[in-house]
C-alpha atoms as a PDB file:
ATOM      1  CA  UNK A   1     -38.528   6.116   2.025  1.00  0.00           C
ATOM      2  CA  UNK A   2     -38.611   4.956   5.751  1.00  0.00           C
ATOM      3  CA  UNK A   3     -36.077   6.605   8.309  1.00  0.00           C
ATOM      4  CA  UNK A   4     -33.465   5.471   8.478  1.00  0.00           C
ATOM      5  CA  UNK A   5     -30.241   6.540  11.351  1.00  0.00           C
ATOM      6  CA  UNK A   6     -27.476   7.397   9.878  1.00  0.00           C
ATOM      7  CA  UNK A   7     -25.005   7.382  12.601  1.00  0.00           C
ATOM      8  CA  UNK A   8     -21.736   9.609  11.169  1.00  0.00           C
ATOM      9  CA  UNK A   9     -18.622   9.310  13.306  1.00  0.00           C
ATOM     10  CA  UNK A  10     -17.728  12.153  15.085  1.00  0.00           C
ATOM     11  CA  UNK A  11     -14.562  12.327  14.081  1.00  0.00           C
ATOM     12  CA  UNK A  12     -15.705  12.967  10.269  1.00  0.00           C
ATOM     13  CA  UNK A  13     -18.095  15.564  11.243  1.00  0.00           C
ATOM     14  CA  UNK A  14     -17.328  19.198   9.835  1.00  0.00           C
ATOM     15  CA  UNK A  15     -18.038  22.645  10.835  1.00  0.00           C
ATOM     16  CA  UNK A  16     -22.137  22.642  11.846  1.00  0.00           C
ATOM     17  CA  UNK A  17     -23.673  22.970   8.472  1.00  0.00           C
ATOM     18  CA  UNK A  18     -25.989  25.510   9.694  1.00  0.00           C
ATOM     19  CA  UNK A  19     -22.255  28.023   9.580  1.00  0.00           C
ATOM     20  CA  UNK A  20     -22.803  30.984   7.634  1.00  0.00           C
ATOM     21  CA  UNK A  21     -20.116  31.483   4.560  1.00  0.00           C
ATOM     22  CA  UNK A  22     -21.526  34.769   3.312  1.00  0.00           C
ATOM     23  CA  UNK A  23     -24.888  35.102   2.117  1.00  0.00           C
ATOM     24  CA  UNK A  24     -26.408  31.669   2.158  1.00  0.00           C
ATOM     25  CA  UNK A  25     -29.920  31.420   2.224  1.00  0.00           C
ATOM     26  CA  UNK A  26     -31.566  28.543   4.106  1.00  0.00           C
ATOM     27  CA  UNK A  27     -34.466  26.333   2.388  1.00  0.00           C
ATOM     28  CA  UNK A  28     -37.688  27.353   3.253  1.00  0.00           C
ATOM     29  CA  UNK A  29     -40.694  24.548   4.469  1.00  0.00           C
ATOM     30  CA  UNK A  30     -43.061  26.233   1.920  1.00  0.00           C
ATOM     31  CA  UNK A  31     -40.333  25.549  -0.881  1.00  0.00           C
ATOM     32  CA  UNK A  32     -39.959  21.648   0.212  1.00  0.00           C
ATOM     33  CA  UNK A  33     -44.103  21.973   0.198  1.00  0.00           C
ATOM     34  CA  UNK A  34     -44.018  23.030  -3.580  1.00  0.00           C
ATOM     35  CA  UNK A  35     -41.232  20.554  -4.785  1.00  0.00           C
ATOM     36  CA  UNK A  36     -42.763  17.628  -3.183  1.00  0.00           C
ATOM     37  CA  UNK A  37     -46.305  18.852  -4.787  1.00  0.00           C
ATOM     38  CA  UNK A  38     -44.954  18.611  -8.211  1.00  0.00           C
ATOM     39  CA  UNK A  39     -43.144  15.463  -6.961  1.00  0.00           C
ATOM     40  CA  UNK A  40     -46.223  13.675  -6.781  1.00  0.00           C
ATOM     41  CA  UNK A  41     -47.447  14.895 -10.030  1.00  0.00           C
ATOM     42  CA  UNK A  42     -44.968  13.051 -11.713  1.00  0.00           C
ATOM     43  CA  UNK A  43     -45.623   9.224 -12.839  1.00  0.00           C
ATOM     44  CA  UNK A  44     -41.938   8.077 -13.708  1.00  0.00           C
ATOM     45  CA  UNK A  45     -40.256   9.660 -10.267  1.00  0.00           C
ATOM     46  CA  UNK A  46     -40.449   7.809  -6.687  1.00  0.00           C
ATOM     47  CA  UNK A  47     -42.212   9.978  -4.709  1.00  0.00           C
ATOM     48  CA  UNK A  48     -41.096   9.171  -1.123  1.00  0.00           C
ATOM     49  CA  UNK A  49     -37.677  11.318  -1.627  1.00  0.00           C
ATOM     50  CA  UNK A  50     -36.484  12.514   1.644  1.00  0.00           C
ATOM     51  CA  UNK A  51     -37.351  16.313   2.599  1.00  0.00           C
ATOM     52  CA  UNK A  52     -33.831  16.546   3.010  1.00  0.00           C
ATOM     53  CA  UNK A  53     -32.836  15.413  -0.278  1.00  0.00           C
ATOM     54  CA  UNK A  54     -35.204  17.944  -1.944  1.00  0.00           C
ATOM     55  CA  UNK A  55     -33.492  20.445   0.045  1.00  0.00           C
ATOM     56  CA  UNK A  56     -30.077  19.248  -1.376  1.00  0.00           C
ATOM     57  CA  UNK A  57     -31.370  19.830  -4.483  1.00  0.00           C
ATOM     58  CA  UNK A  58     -33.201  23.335  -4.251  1.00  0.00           C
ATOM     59  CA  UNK A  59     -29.932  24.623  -2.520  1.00  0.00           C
ATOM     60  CA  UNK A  60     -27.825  23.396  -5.468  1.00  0.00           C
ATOM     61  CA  UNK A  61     -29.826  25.360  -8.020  1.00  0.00           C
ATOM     62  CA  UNK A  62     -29.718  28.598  -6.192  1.00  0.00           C
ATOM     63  CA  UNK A  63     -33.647  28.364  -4.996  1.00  0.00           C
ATOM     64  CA  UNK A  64     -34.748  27.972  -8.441  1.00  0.00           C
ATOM     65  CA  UNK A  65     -37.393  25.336  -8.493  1.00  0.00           C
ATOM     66  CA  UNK A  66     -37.837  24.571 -12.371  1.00  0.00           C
ATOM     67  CA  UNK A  67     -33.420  24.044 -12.252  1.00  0.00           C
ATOM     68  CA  UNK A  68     -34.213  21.523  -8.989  1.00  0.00           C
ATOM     69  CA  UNK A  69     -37.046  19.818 -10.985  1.00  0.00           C
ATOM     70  CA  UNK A  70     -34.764  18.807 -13.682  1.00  0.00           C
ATOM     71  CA  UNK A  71     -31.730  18.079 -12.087  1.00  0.00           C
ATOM     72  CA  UNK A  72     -33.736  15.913  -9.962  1.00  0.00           C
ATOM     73  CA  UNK A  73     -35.176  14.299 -12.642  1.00  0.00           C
ATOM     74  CA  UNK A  74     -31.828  13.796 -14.270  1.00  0.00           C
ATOM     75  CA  UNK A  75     -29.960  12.542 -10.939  1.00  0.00           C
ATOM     76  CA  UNK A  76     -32.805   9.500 -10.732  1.00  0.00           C
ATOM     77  CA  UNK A  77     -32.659   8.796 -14.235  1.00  0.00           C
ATOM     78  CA  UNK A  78     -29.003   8.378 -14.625  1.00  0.00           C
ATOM     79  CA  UNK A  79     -28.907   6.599 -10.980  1.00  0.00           C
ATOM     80  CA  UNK A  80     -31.779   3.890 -12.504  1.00  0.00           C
ATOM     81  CA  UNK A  81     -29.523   4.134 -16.026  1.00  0.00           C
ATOM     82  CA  UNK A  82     -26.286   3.099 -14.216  1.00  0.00           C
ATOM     83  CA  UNK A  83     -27.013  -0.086 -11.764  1.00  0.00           C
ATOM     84  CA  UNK A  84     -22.814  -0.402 -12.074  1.00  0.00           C
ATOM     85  CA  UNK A  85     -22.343   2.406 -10.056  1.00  0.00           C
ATOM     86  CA  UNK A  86     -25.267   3.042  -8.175  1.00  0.00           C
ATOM     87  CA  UNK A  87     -26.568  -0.845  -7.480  1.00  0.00           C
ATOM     88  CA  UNK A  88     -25.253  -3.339  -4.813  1.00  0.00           C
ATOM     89  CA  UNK A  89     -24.223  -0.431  -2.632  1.00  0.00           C
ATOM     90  CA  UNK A  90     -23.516  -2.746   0.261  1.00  0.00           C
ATOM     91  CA  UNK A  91     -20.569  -1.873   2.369  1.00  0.00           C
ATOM     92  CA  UNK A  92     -19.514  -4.519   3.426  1.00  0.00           C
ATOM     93  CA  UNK A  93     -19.898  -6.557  -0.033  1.00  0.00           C
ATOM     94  CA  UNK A  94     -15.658  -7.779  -0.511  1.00  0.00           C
ATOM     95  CA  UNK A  95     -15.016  -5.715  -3.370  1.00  0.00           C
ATOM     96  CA  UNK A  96     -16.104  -2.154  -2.063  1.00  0.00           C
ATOM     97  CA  UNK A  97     -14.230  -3.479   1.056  1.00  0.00           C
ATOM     98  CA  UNK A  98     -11.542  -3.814  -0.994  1.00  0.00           C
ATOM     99  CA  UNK A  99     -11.403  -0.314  -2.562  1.00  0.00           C
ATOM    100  CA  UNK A 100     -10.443   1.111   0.571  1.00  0.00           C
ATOM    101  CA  UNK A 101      -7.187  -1.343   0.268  1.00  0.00           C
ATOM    102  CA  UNK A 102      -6.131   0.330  -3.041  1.00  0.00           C
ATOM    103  CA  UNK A 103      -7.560   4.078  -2.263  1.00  0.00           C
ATOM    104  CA  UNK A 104      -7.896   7.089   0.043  1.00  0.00           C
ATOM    105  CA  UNK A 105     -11.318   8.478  -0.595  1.00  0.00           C
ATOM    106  CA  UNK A 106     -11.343  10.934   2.206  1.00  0.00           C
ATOM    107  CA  UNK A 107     -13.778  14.419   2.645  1.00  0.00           C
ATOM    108  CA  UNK A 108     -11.032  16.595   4.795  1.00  0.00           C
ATOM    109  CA  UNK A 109     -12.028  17.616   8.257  1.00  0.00           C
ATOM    110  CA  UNK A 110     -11.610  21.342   8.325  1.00  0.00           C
ATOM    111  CA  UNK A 111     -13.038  23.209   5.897  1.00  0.00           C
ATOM    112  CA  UNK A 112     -11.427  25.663   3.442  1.00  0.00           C
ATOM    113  CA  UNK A 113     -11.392  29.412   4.025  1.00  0.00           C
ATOM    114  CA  UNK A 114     -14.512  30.009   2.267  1.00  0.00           C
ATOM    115  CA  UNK A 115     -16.641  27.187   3.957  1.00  0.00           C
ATOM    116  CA  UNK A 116     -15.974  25.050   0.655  1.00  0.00           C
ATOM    117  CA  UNK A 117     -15.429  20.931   1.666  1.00  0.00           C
ATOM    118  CA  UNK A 118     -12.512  19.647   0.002  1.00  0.00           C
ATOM    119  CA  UNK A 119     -12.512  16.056  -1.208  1.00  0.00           C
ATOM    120  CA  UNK A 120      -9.388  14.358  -1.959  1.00  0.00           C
ATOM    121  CA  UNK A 121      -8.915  10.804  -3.700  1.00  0.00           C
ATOM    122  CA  UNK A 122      -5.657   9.491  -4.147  1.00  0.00           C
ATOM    123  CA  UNK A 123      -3.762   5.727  -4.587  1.00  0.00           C
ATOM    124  CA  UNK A 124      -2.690   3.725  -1.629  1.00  0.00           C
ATOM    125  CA  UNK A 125      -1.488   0.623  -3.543  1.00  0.00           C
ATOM    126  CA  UNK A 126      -0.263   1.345  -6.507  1.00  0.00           C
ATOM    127  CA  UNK A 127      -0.714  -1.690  -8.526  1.00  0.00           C
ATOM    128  CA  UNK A 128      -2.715  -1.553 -11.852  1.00  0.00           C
ATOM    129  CA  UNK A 129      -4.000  -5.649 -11.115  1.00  0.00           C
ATOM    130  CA  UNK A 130      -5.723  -4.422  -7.978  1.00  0.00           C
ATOM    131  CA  UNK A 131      -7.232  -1.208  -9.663  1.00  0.00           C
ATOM    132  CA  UNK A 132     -11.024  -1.778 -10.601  1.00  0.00           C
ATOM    133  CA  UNK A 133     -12.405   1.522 -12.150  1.00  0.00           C
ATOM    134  CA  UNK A 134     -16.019   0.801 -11.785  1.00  0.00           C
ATOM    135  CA  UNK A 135     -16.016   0.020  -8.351  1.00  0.00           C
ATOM    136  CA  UNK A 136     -14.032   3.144  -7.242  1.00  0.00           C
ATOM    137  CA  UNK A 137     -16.314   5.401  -8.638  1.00  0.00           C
ATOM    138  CA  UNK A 138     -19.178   3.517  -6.856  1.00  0.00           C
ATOM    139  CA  UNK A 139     -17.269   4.386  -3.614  1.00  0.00           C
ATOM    140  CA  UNK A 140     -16.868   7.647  -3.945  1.00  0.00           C
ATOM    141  CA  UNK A 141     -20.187   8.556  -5.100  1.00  0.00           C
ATOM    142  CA  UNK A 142     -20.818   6.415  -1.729  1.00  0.00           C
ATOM    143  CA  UNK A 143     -18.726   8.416   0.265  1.00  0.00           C
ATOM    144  CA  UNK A 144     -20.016  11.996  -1.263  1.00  0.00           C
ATOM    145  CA  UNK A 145     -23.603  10.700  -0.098  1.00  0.00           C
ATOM    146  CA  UNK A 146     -22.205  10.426   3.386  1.00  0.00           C
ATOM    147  CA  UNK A 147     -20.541  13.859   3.102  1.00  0.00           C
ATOM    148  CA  UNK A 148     -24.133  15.207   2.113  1.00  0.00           C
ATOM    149  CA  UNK A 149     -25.523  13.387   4.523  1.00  0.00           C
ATOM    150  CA  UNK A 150     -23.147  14.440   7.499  1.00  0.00           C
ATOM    151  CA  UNK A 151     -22.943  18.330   6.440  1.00  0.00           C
ATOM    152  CA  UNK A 152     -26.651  18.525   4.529  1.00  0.00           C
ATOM    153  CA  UNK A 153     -26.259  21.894   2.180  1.00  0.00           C
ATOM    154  CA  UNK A 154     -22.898  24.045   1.848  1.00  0.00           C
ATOM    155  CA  UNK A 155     -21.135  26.493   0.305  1.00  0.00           C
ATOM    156  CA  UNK A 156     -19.840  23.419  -2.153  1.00  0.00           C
ATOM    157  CA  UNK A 157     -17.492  20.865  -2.787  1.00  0.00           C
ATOM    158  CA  UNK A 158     -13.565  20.828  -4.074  1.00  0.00           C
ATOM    159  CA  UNK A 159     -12.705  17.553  -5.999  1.00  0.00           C
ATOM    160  CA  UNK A 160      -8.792  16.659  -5.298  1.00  0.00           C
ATOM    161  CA  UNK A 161      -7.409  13.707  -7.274  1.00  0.00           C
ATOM    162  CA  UNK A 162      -4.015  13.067  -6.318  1.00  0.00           C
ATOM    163  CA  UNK A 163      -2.414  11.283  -9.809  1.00  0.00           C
ATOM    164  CA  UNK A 164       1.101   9.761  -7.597  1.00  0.00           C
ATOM    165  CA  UNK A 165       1.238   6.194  -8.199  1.00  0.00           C
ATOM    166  CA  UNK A 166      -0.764   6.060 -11.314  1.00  0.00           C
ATOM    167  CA  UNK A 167       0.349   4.616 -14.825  1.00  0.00           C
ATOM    168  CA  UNK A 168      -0.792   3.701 -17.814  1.00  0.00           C
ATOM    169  CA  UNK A 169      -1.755   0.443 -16.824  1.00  0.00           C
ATOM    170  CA  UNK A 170      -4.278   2.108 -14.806  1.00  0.00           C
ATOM    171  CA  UNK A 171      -5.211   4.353 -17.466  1.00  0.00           C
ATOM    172  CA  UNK A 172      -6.188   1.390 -19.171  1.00  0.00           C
ATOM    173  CA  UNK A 173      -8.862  -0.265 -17.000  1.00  0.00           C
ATOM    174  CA  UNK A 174     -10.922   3.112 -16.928  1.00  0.00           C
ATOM    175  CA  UNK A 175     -14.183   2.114 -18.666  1.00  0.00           C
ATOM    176  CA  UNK A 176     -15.512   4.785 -20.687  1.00  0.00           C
ATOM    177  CA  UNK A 177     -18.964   4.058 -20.795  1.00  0.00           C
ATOM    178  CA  UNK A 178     -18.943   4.064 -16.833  1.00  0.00           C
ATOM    179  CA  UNK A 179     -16.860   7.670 -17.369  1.00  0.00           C
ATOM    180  CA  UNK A 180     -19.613   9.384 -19.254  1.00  0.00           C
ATOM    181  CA  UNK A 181     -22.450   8.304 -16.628  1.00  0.00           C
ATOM    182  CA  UNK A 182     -20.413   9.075 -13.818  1.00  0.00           C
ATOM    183  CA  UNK A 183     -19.787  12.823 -15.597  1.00  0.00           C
ATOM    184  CA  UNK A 184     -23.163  13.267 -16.429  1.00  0.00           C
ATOM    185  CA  UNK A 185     -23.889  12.903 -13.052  1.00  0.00           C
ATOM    186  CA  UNK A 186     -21.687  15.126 -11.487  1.00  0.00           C
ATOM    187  CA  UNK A 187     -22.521  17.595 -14.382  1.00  0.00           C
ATOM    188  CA  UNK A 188     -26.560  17.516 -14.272  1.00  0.00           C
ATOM    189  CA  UNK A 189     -27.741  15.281 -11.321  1.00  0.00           C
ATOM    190  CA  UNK A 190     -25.246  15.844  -8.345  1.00  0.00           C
ATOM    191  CA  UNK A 191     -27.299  18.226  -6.033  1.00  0.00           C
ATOM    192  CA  UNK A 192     -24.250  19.985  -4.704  1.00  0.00           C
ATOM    193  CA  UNK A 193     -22.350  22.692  -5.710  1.00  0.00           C
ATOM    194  CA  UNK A 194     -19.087  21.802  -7.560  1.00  0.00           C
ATOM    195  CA  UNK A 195     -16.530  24.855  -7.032  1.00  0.00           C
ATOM    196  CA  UNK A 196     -13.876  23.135  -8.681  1.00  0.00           C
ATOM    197  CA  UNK A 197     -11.562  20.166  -9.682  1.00  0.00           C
ATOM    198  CA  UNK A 198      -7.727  19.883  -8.883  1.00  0.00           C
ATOM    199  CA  UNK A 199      -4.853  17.136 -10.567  1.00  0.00           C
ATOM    200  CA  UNK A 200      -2.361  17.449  -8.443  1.00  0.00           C
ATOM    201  CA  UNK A 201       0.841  15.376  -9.245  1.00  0.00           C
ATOM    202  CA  UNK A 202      -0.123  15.629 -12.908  1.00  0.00           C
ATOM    203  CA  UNK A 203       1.461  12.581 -14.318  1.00  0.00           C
ATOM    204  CA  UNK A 204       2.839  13.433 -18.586  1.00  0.00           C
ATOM    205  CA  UNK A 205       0.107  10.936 -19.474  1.00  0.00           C
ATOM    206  CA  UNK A 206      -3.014  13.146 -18.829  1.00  0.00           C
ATOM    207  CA  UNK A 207      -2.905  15.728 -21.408  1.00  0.00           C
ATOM    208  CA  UNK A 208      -3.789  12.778 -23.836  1.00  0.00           C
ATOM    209  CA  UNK A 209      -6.706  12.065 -21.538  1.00  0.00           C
ATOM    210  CA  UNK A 210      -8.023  15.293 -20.706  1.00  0.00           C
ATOM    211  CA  UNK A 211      -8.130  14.758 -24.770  1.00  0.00           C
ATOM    212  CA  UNK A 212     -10.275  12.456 -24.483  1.00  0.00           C
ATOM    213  CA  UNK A 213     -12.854  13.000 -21.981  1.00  0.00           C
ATOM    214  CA  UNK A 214     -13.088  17.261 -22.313  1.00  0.00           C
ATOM    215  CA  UNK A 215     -15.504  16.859 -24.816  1.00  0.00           C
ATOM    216  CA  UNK A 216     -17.483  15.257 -22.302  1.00  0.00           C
ATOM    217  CA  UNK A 217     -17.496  17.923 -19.930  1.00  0.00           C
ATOM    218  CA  UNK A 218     -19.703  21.173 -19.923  1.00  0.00           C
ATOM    219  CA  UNK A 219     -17.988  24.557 -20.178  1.00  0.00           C
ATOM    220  CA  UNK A 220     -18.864  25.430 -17.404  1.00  0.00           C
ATOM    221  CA  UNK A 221     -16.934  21.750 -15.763  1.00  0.00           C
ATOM    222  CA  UNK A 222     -13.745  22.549 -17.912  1.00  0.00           C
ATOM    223  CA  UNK A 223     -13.554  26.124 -16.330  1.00  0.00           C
ATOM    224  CA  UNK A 224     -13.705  24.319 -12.604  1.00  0.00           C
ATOM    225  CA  UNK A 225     -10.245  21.899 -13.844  1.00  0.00           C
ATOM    226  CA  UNK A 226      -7.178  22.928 -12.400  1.00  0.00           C
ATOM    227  CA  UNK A 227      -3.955  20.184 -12.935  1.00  0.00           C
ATOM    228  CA  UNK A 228      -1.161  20.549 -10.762  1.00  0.00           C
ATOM    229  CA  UNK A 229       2.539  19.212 -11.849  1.00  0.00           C
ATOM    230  CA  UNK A 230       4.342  18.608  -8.995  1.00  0.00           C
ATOM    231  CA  UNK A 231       6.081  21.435  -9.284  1.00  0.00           C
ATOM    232  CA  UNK A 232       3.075  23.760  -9.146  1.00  0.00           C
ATOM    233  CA  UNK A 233       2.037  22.162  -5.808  1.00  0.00           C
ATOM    234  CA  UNK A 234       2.257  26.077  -4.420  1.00  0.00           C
ATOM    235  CA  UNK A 235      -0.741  27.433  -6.363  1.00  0.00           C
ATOM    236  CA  UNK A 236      -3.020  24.253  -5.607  1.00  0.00           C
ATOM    237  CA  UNK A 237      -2.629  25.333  -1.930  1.00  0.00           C
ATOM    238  CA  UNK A 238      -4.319  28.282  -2.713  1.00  0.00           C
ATOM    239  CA  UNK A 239      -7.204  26.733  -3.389  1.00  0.00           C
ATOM    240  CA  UNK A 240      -6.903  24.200  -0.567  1.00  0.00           C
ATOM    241  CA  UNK A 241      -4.543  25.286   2.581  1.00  0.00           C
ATOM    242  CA  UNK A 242      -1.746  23.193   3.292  1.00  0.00           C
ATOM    243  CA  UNK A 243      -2.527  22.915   6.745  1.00  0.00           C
ATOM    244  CA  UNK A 244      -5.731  21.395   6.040  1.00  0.00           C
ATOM    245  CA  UNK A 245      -4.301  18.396   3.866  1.00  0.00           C
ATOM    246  CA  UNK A 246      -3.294  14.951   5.479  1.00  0.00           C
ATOM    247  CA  UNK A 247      -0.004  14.655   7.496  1.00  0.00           C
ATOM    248  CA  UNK A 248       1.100  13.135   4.295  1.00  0.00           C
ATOM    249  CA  UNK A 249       1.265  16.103   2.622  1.00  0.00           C
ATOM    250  CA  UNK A 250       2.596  17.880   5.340  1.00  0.00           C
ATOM    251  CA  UNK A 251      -1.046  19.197   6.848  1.00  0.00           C
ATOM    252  CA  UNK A 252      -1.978  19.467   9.952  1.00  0.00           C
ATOM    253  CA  UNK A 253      -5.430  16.927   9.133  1.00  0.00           C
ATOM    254  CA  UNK A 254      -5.032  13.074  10.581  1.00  0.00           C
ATOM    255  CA  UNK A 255      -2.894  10.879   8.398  1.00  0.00           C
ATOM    256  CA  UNK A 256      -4.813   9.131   5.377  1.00  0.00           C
ATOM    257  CA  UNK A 257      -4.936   5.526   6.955  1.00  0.00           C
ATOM    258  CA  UNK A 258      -6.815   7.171   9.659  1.00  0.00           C
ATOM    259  CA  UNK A 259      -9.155   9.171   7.379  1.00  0.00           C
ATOM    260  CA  UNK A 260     -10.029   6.374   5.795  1.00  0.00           C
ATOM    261  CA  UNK A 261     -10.747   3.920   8.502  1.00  0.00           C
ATOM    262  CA  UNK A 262     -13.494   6.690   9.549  1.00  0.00           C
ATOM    263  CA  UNK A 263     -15.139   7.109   6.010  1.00  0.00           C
ATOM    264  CA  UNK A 264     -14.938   3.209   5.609  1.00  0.00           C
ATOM    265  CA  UNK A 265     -16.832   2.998   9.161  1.00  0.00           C
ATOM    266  CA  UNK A 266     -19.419   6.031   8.335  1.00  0.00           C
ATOM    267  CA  UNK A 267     -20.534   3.565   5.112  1.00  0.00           C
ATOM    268  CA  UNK A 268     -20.461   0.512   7.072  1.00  0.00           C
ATOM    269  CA  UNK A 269     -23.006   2.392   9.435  1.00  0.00           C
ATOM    270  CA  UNK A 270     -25.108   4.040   6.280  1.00  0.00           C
ATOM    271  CA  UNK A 271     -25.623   0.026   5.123  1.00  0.00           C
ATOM    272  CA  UNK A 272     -29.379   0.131   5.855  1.00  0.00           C
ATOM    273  CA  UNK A 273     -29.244   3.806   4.068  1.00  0.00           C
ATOM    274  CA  UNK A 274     -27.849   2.787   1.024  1.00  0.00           C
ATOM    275  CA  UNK A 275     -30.454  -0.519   1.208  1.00  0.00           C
ATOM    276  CA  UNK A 276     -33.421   1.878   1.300  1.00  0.00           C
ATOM    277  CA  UNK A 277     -32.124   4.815  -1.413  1.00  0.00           C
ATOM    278  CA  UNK A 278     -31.939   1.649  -3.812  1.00  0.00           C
ATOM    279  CA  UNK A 279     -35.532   1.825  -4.043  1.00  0.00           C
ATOM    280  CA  UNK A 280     -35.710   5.074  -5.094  1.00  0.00           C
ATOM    281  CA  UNK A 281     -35.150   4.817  -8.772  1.00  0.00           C
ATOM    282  CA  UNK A 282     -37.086   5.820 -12.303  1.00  0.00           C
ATOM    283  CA  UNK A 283     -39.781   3.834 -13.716  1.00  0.00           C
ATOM    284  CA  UNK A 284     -39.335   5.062 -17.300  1.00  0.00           C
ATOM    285  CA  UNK A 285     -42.082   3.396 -19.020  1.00  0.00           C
ATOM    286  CA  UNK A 286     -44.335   5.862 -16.843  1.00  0.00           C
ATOM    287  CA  UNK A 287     -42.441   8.553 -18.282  1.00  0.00           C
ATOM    288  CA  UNK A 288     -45.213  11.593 -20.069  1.00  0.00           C
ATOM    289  CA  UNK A 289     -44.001  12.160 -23.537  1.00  0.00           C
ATOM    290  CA  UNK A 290     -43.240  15.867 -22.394  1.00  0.00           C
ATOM    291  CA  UNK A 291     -40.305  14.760 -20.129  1.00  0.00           C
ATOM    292  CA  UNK A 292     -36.855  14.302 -21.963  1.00  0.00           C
ATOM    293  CA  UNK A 293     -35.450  10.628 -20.322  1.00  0.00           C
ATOM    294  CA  UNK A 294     -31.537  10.210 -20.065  1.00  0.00           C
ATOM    295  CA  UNK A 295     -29.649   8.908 -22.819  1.00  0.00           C
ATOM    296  CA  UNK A 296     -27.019   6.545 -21.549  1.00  0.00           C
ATOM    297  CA  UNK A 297     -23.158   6.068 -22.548  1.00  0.00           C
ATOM    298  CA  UNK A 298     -24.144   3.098 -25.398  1.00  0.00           C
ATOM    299  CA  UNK A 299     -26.721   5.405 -27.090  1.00  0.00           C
ATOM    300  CA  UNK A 300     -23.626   7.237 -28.352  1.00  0.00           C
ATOM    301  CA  UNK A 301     -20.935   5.164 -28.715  1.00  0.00           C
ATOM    302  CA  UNK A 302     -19.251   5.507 -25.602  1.00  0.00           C
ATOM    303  CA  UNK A 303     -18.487   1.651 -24.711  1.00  0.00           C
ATOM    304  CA  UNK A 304     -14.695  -0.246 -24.275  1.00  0.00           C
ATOM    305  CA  UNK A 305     -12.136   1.407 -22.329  1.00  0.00           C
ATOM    306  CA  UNK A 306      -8.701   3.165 -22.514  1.00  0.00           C
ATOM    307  CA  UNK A 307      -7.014   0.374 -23.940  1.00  0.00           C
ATOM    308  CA  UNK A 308      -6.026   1.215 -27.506  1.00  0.00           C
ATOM    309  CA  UNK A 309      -5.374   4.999 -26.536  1.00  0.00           C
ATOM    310  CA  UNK A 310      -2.307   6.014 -28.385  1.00  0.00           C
ATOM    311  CA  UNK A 311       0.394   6.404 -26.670  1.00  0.00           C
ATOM    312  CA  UNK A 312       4.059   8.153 -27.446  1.00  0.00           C
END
């Protein structure tokens, strides 16, 4: 992969990444030198991964380089598996351009207490016609590559999805196949450290999808979910300050228009990025019969939507 410049505005740029939150060893040269060694060993993989990607991923798994290896291998595979979500990245293409019209997908400036980047996504306009499930997820796995990209490794990463404004209309254009690749992702190829997942302005509807998709999630993924009611806003702020959330909520952070205008720039300025990373995919037919490929959402029956859930 050539270099590209990735010019992040300053305004989204955190706390230097190089900030010690308690003991956080830094990735060594002679551990990139190993990684990239097997790298090239391996038939199936591209082999001109960034240095700093590897280091994403050898800082996600703790150091261990057999846990980097496979998440690695998985976070390719289900990125070559899933051209929906991770093809086309262009931003400036009309209808990522017009996920930004419907959504706030916005990392928040200040960090939390324990060095932990909170990422909140929430609705803007509220109506269902507008709402395209597939290509929201694209943008936010578009804006957490930014994020990466602008901090490089941290303490990890606190998922906010803000459920005022949604219905069951929307409910109803989520398409599950696109749901279990975008989980598996997050669950065995996202090379960041997932601290935990917060509802917040739980809407009565979600118990029946939290139904639904929990068997989909890892143990160790249903232990990071937190939902919020309204009501409980108080004990989501201990997990996320108040005075770091948007005006909006009554934080001291820039309102969300603003936030957003800056993470829609930052992608518009990653274009050439996102052009080059599309190389960068699995050539499974190269695959040794030793390594275990991904199974996509059709291989079990995952396909439609949330159409004919049952509803009270």
């Amino acid at each position: 992969m050539t270099d590209v410049a990735v010019a992040v505005p300053s305004a989204l740029r955190g706390k230097k990444a190089t900030r010690v939150y308690g003991v956080q060893r830094a990735v060594q040269p002679h551990e990139i030198d190993i990684f990239r060694t097997w790298l090239k060993q391996q038939p199936h993989l591209p082999h001109d991964i960034p240095d700093e990607t590897l280091a994403m991923f050898l800082h996600s798994q703790n150091h261990s380089l057999e846990m980097s290896k496979l998440t690695l291998d998985r976070s390719y595979s289900i990125r070559t598996a899933a051209p929906e979500i991770f093809l086309d990245r262009d931003p400036f293409a009309p209808e990522l351009q017009d996920v930004f019209k419907i959504g706030y997908y916005s990392p928040l400036p200040a960090r939390c207490p324990d060095g932990v980047v909170a990422f909140l996504c929430s609705i803007k306009d509220n109506d269902p016609n507008k709402f395209n499930f597939v290509n929201c997820i694209k943008v936010s796995l578009m804006v957490l590559d930014l994020v990466q990209l602008r901090d490089g490794p941290v303490p990890g990463y606190r998922l906010i999805l803000d459920m005022k404004g949604t219905n069951i209309a929307h409910v109803a254009k989520i398409n599950f196949a696109t749901m279990k690749r975008a989980l598996d992702y997050q669950q065995e190829g996202l090379p960041v450290k997932l601290k935990s997942v917060h509802v917040i302005n739980a809407i009565p509807l979600l118990h029946q999808i939290l139904a639904l998709v929990k068997p989909l999630l890892k143990p160790e993924t249903r232990n990071m979910l937190h939902v919020h009611t309204e009501a409980q806003v108080q004990k989501f702020y201990e997990y996320v300050p108040k005075e770091l959330m948007p005006k909006e909520y009554g934080g001291d952070a820039p309102c969300q228009d603003d936030l957003n205008d800056l993470v829609k720039t930052g992608l518009e300025q990653m274009a050439p990025w996102f052009r080059e990373e599309e190389r960068l995919r699995v050539t499974e037919s190269l695959r040794p019969a030793r390594s275990r490929g991904y199974q996509s959402a059709e291989s079990f029956g995952c396909n439609g939507s949330f159409k004919k859930l049952n509803l009270d």
